[in-house]
PDB file of N, CA and C in Angstrom:
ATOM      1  N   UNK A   1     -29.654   6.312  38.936  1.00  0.00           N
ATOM      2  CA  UNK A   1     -28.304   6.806  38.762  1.00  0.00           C
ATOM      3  C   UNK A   1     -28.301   8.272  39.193  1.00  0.00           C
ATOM      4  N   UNK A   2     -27.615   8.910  39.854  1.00  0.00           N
ATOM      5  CA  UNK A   2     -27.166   9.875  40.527  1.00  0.00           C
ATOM      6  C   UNK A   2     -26.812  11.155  39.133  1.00  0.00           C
ATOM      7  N   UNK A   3     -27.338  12.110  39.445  1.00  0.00           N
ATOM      8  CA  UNK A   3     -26.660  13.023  38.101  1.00  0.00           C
ATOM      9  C   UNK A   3     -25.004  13.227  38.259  1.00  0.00           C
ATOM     10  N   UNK A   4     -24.744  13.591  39.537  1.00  0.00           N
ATOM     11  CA  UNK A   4     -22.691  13.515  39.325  1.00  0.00           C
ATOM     12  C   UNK A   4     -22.787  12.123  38.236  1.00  0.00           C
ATOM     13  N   UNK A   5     -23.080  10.821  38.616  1.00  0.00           N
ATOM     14  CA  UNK A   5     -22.193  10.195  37.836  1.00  0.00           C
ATOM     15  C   UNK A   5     -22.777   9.779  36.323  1.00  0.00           C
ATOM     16  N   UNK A   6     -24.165  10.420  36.221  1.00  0.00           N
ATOM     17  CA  UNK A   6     -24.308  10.610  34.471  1.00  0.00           C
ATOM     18  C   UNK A   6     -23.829  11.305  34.196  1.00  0.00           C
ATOM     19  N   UNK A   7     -23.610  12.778  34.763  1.00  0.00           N
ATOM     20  CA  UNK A   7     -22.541  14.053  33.922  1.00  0.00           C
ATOM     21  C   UNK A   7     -21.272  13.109  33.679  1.00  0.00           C
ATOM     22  N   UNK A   8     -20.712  12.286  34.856  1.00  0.00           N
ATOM     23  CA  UNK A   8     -19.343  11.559  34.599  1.00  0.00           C
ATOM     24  C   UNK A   8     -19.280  10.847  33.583  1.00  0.00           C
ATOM     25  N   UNK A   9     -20.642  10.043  33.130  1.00  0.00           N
ATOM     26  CA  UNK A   9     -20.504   9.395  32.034  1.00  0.00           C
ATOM     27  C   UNK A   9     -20.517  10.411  30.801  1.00  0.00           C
ATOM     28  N   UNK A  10     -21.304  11.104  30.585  1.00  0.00           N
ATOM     29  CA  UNK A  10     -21.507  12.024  29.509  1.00  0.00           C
ATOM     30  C   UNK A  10     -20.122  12.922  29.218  1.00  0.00           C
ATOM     31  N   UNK A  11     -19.317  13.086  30.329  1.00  0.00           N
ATOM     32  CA  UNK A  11     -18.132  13.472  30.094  1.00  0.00           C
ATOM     33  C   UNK A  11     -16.544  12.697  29.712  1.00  0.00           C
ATOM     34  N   UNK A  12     -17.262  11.480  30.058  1.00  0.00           N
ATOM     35  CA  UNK A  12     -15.956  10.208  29.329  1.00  0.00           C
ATOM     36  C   UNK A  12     -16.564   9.820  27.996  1.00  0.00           C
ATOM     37  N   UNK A  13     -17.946   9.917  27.917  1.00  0.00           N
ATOM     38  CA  UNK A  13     -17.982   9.494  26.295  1.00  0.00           C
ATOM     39  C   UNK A  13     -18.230  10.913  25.082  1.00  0.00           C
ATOM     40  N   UNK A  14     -17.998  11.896  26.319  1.00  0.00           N
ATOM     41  CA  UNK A  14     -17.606  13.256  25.012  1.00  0.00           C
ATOM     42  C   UNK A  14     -15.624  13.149  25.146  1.00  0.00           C
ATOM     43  N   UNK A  15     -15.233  12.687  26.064  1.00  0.00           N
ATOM     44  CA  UNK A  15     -13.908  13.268  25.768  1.00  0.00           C
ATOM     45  C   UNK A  15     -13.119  11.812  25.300  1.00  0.00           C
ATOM     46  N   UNK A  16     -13.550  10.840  25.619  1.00  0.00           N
ATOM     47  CA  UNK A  16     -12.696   9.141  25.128  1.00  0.00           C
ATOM     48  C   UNK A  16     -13.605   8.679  23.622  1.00  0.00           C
ATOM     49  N   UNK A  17     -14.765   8.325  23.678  1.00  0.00           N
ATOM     50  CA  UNK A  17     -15.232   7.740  22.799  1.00  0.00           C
ATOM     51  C   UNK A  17     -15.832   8.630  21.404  1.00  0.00           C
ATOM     52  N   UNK A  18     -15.792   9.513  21.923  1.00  0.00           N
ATOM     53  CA  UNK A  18     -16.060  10.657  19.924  1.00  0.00           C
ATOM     54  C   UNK A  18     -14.717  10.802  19.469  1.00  0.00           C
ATOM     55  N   UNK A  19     -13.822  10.927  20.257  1.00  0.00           N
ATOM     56  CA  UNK A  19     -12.594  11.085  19.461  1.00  0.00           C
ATOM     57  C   UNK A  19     -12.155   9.811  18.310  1.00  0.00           C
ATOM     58  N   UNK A  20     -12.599   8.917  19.838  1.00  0.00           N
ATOM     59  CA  UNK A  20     -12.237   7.094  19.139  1.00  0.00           C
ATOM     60  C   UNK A  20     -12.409   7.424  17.746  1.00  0.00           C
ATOM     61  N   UNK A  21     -13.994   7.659  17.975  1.00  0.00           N
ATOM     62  CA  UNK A  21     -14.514   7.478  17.137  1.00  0.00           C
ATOM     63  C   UNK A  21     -14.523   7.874  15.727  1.00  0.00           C
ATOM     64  N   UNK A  22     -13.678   9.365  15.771  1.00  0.00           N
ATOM     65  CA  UNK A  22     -13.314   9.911  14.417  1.00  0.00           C
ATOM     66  C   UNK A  22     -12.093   9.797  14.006  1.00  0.00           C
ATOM     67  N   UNK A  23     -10.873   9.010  15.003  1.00  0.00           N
ATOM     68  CA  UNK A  23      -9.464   8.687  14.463  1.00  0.00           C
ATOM     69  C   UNK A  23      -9.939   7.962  13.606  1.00  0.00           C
ATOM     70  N   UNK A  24     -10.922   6.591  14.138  1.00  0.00           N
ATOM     71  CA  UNK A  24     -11.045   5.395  13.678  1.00  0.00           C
ATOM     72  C   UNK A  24     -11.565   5.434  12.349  1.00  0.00           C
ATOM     73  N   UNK A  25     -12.586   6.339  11.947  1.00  0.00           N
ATOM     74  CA  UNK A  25     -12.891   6.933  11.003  1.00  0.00           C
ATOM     75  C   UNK A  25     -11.642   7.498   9.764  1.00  0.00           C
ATOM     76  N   UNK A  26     -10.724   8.026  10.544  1.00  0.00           N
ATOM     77  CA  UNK A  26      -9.879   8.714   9.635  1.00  0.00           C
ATOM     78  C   UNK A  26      -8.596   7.315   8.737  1.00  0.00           C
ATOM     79  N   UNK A  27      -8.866   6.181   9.544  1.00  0.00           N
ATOM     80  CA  UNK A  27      -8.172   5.233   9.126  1.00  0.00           C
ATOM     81  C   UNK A  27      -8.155   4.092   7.931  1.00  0.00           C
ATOM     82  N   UNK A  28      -7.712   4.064   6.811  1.00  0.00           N
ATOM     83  CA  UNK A  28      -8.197   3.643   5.224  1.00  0.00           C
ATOM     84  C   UNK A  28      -7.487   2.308   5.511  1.00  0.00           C
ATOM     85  N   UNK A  29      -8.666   0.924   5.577  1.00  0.00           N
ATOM     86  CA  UNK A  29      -8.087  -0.322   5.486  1.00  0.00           C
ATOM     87  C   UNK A  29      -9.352  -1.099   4.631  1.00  0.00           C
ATOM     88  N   UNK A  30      -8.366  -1.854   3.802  1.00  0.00           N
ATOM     89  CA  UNK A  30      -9.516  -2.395   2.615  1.00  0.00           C
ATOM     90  C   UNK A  30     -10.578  -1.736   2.116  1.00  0.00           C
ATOM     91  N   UNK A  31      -9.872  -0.958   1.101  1.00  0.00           N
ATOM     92  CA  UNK A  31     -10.929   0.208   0.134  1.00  0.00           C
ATOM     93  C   UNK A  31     -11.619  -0.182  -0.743  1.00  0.00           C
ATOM     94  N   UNK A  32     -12.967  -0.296  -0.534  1.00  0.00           N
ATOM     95  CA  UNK A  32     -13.986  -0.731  -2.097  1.00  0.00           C
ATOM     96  C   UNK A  32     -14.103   0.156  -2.951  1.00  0.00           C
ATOM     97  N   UNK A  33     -13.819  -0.238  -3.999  1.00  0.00           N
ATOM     98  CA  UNK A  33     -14.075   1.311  -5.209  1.00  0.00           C
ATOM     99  C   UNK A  33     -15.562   1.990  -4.736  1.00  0.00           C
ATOM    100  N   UNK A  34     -16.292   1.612  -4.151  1.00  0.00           N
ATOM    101  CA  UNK A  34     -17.886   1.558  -3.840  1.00  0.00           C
ATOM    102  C   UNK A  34     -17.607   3.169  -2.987  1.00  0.00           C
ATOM    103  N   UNK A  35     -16.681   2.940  -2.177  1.00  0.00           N
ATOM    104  CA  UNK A  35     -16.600   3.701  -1.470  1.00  0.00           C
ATOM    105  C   UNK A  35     -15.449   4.874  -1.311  1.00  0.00           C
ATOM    106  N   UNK A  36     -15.302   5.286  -2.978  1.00  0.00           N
ATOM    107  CA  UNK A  36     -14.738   6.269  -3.179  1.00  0.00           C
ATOM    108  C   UNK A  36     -14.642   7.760  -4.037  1.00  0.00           C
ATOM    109  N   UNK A  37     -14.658   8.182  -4.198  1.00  0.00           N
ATOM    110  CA  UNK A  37     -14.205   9.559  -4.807  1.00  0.00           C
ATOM    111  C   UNK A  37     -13.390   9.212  -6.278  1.00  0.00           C
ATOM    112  N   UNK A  38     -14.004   9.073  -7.677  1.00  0.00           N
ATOM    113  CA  UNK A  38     -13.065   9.293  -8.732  1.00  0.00           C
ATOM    114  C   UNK A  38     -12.519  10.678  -9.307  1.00  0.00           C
ATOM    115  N   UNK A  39     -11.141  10.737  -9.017  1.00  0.00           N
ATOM    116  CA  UNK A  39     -11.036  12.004  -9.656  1.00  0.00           C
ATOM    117  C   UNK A  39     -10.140  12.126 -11.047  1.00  0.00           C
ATOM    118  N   UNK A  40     -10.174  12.673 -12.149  1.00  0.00           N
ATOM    119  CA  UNK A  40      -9.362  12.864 -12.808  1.00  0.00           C
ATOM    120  C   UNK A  40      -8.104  13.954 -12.653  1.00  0.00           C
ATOM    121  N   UNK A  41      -6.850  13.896 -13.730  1.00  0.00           N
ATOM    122  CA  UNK A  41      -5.859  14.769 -12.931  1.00  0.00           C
ATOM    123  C   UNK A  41      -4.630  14.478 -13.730  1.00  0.00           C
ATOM    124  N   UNK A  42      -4.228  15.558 -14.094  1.00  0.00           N
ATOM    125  CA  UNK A  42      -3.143  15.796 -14.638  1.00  0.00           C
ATOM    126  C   UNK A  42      -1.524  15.399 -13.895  1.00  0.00           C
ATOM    127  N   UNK A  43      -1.104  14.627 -14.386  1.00  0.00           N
ATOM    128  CA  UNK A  43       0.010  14.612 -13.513  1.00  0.00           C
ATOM    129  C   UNK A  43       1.421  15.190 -13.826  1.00  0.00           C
ATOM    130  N   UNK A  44       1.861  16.321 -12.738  1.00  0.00           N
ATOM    131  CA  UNK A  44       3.221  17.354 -13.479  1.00  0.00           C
ATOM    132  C   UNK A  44       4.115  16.751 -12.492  1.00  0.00           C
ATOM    133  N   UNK A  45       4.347  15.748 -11.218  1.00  0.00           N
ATOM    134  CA  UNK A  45       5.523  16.028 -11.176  1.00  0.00           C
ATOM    135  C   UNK A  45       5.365  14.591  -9.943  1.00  0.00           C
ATOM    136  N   UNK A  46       6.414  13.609  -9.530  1.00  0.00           N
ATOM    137  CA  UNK A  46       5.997  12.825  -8.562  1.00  0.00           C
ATOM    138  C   UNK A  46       7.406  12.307  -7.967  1.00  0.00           C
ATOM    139  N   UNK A  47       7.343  11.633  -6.459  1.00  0.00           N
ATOM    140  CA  UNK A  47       8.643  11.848  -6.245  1.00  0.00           C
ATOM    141  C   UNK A  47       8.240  10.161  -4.977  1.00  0.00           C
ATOM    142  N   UNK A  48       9.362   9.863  -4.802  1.00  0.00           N
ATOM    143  CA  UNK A  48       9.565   9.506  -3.218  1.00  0.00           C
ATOM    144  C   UNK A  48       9.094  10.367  -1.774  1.00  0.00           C
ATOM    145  N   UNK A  49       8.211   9.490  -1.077  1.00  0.00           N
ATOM    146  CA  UNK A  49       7.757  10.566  -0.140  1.00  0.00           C
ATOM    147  C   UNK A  49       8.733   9.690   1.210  1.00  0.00           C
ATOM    148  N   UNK A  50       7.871  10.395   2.220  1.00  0.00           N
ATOM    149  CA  UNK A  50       8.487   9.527   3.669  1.00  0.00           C
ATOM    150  C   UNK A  50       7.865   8.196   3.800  1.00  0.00           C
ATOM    151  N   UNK A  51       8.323   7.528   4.121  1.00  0.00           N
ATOM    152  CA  UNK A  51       8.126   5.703   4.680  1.00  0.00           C
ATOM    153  C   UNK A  51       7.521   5.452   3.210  1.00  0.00           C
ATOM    154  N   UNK A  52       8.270   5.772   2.330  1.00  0.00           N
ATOM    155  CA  UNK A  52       8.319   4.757   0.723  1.00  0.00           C
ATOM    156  C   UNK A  52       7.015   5.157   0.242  1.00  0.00           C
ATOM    157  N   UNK A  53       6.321   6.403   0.177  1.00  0.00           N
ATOM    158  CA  UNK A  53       4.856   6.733   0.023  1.00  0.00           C
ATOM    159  C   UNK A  53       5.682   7.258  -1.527  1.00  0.00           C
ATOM    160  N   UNK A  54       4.944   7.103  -2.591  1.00  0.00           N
ATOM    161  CA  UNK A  54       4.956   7.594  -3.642  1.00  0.00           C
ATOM    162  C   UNK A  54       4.090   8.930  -3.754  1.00  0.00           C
ATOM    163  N   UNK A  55       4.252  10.294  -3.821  1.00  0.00           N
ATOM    164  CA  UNK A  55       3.621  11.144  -3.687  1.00  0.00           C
ATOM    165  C   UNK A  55       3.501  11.565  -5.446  1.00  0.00           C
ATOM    166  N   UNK A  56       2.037  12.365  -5.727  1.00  0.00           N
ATOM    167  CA  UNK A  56       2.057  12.463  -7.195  1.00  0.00           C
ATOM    168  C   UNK A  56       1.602  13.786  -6.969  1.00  0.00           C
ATOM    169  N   UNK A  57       2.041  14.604  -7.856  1.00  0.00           N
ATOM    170  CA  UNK A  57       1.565  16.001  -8.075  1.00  0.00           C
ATOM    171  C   UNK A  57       0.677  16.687  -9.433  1.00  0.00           C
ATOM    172  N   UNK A  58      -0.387  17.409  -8.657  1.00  0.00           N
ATOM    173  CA  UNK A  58      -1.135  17.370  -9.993  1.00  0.00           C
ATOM    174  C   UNK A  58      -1.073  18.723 -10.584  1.00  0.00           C
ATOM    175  N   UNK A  59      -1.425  18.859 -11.920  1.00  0.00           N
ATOM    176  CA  UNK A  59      -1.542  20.350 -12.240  1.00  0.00           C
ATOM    177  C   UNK A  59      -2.072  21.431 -11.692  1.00  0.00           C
ATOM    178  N   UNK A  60      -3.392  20.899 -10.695  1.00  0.00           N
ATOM    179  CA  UNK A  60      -4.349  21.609 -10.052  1.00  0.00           C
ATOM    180  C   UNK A  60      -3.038  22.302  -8.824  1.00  0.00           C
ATOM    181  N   UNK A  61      -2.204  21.541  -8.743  1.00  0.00           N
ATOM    182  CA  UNK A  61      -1.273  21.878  -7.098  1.00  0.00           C
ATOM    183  C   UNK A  61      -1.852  20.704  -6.078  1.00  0.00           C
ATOM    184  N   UNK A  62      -2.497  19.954  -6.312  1.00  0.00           N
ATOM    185  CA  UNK A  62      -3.031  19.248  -5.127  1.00  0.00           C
ATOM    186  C   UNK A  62      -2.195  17.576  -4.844  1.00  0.00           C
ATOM    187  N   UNK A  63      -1.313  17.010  -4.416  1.00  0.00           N
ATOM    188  CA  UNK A  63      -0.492  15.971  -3.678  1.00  0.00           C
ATOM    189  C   UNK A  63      -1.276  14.830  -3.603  1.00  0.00           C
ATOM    190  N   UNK A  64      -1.226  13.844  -4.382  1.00  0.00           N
ATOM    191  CA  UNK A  64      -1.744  12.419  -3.692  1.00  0.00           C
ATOM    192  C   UNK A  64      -0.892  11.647  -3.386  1.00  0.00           C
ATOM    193  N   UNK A  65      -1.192  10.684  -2.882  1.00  0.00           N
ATOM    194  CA  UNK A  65       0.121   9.491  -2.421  1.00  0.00           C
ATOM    195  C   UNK A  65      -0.353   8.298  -2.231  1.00  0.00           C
ATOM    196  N   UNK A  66       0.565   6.741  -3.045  1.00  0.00           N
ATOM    197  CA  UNK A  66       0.587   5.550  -2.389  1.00  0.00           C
ATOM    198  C   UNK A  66       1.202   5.390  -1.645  1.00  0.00           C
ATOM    199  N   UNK A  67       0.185   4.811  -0.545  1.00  0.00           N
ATOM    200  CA  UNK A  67       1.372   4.269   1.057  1.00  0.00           C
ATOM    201  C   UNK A  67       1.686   3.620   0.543  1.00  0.00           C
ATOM    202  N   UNK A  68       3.172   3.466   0.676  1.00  0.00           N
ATOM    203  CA  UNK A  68       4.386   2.380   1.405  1.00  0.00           C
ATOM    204  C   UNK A  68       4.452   1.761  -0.186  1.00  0.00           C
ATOM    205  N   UNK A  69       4.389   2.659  -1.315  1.00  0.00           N
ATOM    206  CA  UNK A  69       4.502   2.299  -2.725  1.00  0.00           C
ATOM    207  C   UNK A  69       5.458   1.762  -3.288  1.00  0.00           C
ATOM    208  N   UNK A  70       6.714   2.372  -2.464  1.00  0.00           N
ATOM    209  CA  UNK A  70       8.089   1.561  -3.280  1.00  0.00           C
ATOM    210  C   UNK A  70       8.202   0.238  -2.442  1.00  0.00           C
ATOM    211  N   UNK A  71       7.309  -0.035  -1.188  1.00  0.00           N
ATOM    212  CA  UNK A  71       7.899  -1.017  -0.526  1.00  0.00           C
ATOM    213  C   UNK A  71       6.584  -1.847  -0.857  1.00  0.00           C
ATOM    214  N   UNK A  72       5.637  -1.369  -2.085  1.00  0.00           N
ATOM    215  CA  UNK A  72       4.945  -2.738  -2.581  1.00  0.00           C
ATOM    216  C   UNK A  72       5.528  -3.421  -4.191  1.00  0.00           C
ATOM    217  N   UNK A  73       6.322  -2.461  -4.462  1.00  0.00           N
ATOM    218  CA  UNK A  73       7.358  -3.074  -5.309  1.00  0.00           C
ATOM    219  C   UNK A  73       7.072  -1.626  -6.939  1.00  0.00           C
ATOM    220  N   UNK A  74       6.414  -1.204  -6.599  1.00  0.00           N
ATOM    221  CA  UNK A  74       6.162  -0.009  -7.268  1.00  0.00           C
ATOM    222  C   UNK A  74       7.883   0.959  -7.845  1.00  0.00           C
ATOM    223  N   UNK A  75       8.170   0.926  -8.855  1.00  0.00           N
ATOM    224  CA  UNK A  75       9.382   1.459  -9.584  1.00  0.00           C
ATOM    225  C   UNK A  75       9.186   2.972 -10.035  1.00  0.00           C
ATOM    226  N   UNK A  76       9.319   3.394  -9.332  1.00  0.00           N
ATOM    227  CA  UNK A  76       9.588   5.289  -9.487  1.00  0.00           C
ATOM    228  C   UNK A  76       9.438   6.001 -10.712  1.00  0.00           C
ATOM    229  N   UNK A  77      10.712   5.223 -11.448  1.00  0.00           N
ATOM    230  CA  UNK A  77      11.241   5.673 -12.762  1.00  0.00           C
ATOM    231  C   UNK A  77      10.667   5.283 -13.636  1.00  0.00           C
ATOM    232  N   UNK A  78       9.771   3.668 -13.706  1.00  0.00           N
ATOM    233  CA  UNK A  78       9.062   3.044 -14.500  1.00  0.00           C
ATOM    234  C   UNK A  78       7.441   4.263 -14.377  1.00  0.00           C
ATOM    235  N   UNK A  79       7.501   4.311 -13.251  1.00  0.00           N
ATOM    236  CA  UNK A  79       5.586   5.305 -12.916  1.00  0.00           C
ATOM    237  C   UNK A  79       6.235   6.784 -13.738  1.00  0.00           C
ATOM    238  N   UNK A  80       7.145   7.277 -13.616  1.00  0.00           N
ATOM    239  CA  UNK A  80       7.274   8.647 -13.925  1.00  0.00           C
ATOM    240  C   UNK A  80       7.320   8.563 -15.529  1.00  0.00           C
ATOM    241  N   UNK A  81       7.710   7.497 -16.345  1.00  0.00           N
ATOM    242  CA  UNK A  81       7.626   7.560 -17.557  1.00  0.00           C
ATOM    243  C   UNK A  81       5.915   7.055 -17.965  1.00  0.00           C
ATOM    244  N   UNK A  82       5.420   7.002 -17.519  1.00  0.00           N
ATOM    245  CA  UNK A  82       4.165   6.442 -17.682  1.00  0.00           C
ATOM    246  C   UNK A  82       2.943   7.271 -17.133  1.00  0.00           C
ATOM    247  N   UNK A  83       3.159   7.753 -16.018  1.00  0.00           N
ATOM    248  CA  UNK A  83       2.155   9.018 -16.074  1.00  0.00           C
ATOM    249  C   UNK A  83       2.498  10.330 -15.750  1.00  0.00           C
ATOM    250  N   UNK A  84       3.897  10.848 -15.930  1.00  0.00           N
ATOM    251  CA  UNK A  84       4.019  12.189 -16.020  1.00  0.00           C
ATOM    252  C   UNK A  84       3.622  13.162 -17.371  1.00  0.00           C
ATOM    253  N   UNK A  85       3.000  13.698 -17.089  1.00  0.00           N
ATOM    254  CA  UNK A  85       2.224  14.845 -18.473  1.00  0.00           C
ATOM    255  C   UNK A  85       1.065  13.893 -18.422  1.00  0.00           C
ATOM    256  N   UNK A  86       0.414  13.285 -18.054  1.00  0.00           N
ATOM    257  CA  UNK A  86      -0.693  12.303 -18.932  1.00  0.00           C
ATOM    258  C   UNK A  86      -1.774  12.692 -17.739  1.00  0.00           C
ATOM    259  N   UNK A  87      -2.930  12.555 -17.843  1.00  0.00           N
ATOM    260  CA  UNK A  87      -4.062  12.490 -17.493  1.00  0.00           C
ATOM    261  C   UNK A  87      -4.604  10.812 -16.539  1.00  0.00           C
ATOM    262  N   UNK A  88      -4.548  11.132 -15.252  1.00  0.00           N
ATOM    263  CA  UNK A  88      -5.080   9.549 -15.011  1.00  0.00           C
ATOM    264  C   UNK A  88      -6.199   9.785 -13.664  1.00  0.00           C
ATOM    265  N   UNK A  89      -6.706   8.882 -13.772  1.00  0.00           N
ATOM    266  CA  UNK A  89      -7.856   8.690 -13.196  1.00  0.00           C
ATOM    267  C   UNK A  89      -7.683   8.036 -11.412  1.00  0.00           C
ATOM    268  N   UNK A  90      -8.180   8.393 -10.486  1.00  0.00           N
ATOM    269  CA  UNK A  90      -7.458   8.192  -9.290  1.00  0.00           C
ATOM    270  C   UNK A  90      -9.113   7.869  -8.618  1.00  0.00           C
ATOM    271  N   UNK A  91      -8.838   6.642  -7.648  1.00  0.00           N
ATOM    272  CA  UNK A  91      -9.511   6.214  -6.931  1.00  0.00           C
ATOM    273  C   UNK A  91      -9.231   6.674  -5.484  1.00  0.00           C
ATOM    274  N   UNK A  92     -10.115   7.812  -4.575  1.00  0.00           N
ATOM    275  CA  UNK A  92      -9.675   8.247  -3.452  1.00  0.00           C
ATOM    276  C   UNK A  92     -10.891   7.848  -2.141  1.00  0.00           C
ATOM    277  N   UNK A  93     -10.037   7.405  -1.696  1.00  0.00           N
ATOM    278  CA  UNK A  93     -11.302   6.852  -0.812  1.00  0.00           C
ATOM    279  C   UNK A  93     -12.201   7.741   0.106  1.00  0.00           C
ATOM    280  N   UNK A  94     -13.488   7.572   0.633  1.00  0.00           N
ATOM    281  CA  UNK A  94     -14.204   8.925   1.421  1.00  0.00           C
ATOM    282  C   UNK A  94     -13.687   8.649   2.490  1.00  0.00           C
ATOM    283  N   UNK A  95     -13.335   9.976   3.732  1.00  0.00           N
ATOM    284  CA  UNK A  95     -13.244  10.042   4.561  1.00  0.00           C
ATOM    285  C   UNK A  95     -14.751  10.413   5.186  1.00  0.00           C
ATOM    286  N   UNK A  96     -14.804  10.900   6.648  1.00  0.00           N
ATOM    287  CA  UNK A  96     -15.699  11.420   7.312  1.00  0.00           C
ATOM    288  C   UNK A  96     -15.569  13.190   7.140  1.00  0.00           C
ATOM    289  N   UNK A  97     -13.820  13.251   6.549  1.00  0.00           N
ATOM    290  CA  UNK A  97     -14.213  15.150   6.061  1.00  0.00           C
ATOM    291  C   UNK A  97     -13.819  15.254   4.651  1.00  0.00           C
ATOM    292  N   UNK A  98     -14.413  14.487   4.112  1.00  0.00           N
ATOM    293  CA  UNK A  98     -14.146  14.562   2.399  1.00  0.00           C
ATOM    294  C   UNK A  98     -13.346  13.108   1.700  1.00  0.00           C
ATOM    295  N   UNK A  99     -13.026  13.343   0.326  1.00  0.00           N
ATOM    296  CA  UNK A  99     -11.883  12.715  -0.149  1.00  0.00           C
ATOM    297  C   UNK A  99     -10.544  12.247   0.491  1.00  0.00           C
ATOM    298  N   UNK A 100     -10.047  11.073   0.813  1.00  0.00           N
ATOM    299  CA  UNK A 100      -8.655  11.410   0.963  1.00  0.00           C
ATOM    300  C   UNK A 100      -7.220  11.576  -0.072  1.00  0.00           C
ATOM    301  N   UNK A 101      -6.615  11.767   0.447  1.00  0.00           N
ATOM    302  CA  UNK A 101      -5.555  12.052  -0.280  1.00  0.00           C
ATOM    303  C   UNK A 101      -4.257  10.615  -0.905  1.00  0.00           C
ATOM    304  N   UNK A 102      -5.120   9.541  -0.130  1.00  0.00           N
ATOM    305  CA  UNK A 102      -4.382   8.241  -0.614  1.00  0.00           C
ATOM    306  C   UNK A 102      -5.179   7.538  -1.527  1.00  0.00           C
ATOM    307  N   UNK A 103      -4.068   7.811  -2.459  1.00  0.00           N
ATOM    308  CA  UNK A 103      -5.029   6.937  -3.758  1.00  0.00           C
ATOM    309  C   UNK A 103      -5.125   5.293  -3.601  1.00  0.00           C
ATOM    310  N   UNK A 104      -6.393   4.678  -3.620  1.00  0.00           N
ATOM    311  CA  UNK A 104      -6.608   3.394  -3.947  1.00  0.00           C
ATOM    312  C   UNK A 104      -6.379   2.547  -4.947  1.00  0.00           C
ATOM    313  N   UNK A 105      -6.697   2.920  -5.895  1.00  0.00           N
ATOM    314  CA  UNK A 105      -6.398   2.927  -7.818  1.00  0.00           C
ATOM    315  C   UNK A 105      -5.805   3.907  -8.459  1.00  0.00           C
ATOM    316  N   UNK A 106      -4.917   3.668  -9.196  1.00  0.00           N
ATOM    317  CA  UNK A 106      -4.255   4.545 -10.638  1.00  0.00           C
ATOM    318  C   UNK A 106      -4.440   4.049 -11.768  1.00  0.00           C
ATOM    319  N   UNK A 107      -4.945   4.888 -11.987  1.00  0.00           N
ATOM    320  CA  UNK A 107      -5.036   3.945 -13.549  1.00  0.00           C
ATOM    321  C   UNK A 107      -5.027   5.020 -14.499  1.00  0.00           C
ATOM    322  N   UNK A 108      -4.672   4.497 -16.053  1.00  0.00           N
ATOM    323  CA  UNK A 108      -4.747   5.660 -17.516  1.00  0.00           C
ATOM    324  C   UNK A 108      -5.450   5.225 -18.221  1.00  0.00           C
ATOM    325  N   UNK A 109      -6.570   5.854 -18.714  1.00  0.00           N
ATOM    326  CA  UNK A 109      -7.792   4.852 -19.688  1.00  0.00           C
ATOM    327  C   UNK A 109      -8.196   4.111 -18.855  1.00  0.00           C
ATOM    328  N   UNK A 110      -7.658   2.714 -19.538  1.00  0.00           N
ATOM    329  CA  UNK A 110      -9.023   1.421 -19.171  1.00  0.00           C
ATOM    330  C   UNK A 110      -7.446   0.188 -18.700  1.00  0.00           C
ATOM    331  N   UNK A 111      -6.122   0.544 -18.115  1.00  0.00           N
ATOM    332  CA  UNK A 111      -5.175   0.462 -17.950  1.00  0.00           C
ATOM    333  C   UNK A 111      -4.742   0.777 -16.298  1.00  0.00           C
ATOM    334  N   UNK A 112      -5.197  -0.185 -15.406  1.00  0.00           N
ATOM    335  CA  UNK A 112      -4.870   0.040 -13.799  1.00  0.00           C
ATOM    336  C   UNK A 112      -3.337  -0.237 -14.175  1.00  0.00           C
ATOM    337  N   UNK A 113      -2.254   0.844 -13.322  1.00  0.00           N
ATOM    338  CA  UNK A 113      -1.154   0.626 -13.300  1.00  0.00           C
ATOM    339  C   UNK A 113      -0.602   0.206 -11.228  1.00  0.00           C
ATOM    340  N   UNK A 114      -2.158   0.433 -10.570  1.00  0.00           N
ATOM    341  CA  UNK A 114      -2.181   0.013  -9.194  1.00  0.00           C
ATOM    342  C   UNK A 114      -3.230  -0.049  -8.535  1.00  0.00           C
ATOM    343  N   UNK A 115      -3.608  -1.087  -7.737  1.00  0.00           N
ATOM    344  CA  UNK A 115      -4.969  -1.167  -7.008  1.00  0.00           C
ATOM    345  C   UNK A 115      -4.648  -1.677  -5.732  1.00  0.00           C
ATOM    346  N   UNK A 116      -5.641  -1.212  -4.827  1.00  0.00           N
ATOM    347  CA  UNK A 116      -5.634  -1.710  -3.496  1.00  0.00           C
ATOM    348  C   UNK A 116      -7.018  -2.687  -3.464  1.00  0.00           C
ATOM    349  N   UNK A 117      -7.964  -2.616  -4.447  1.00  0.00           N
ATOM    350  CA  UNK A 117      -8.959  -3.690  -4.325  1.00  0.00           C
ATOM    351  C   UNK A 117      -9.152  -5.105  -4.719  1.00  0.00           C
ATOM    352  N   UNK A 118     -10.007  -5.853  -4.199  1.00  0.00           N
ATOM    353  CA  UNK A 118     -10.116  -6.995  -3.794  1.00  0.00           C
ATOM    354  C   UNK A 118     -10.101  -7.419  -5.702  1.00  0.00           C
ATOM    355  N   UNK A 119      -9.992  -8.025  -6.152  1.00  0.00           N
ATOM    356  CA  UNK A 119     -10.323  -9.098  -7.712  1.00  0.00           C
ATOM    357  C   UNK A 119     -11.454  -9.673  -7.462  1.00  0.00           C
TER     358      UNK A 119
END
C-alpha cells in the first residue's frame, strides 16, 4: 500500500469513524442498572420540558430529565406531589464523559415511581 493512500485511510478513520464512534457512545438505549451512576438528591422544583421530557430540579442546582415522560403516561401533578421536597434516589446511566443527565430509575426508599429496566 502506497503511503498517500494509508495517510488517506488514517485520515477517514480520524475524521468519519472516531466521531461515529463517540455520538454512538453518547446514545442511552436499554439501560441496565449495572451500568449506572446512583445518585441521591433532593428534589426543589420540576416541570414539563421540550418533546414531553419531564425535567427535575435538584437542591444541588443540577437538572435531570425523563425522555418523552408525559408521553409514557407519567402525570406531572401526580410526580410533583410525590417527590417535591423529598429525597429520591436516581438511576443515571454512564456515559463515555461521566454520568448522564437522563434518569433511568426514580425511585423514594424502596418505592420505584419509574424504570426504564428490563423485570
Amino acid at each position: 500500500m502506497s503511503r498517500p493512500v494509508r495517510n488517506l485511510l488514517i485520515i477517514l478513520v480520524i475524521v468519519v469513524f472516531l466521531p461515529l464512534l463517540f455520538f454512538k457512545s453518547c446514545v442511552i438505549y436499554n439501560p441496565k442498572a449495572k451500568n449506572c451512576e446512583i445518585v441521591t438528591a433532593k428534589i426543589i422544583a420540576l416541570r414539563a420540558g421540550p418533546t414531553y421530557d419531564i425535567q427535575f430540579k435538584t437542591h444541588k442546582g443540577k437538572t435531570y430529565y425523563i425522555n418523552r415522560g408525559i408521553e409514557s403516561g407519567l402525570n406531572l401533578d401526580s410526580l410533583n406531589a410525590k417527590v417535591l421536597n423529598k429525597t429520591v434516589t436516581l438511576h443515571l446511566p454512564k456515559m463515555i464523559y461521566g454520568p448522564s443527565k437522563h434518569i433511568a430509575q426514580l425511585a423514594i426508599e424502596d418505592h420505584i415511581l419509574y424504570t426504564e429496566f428490563d423485570n
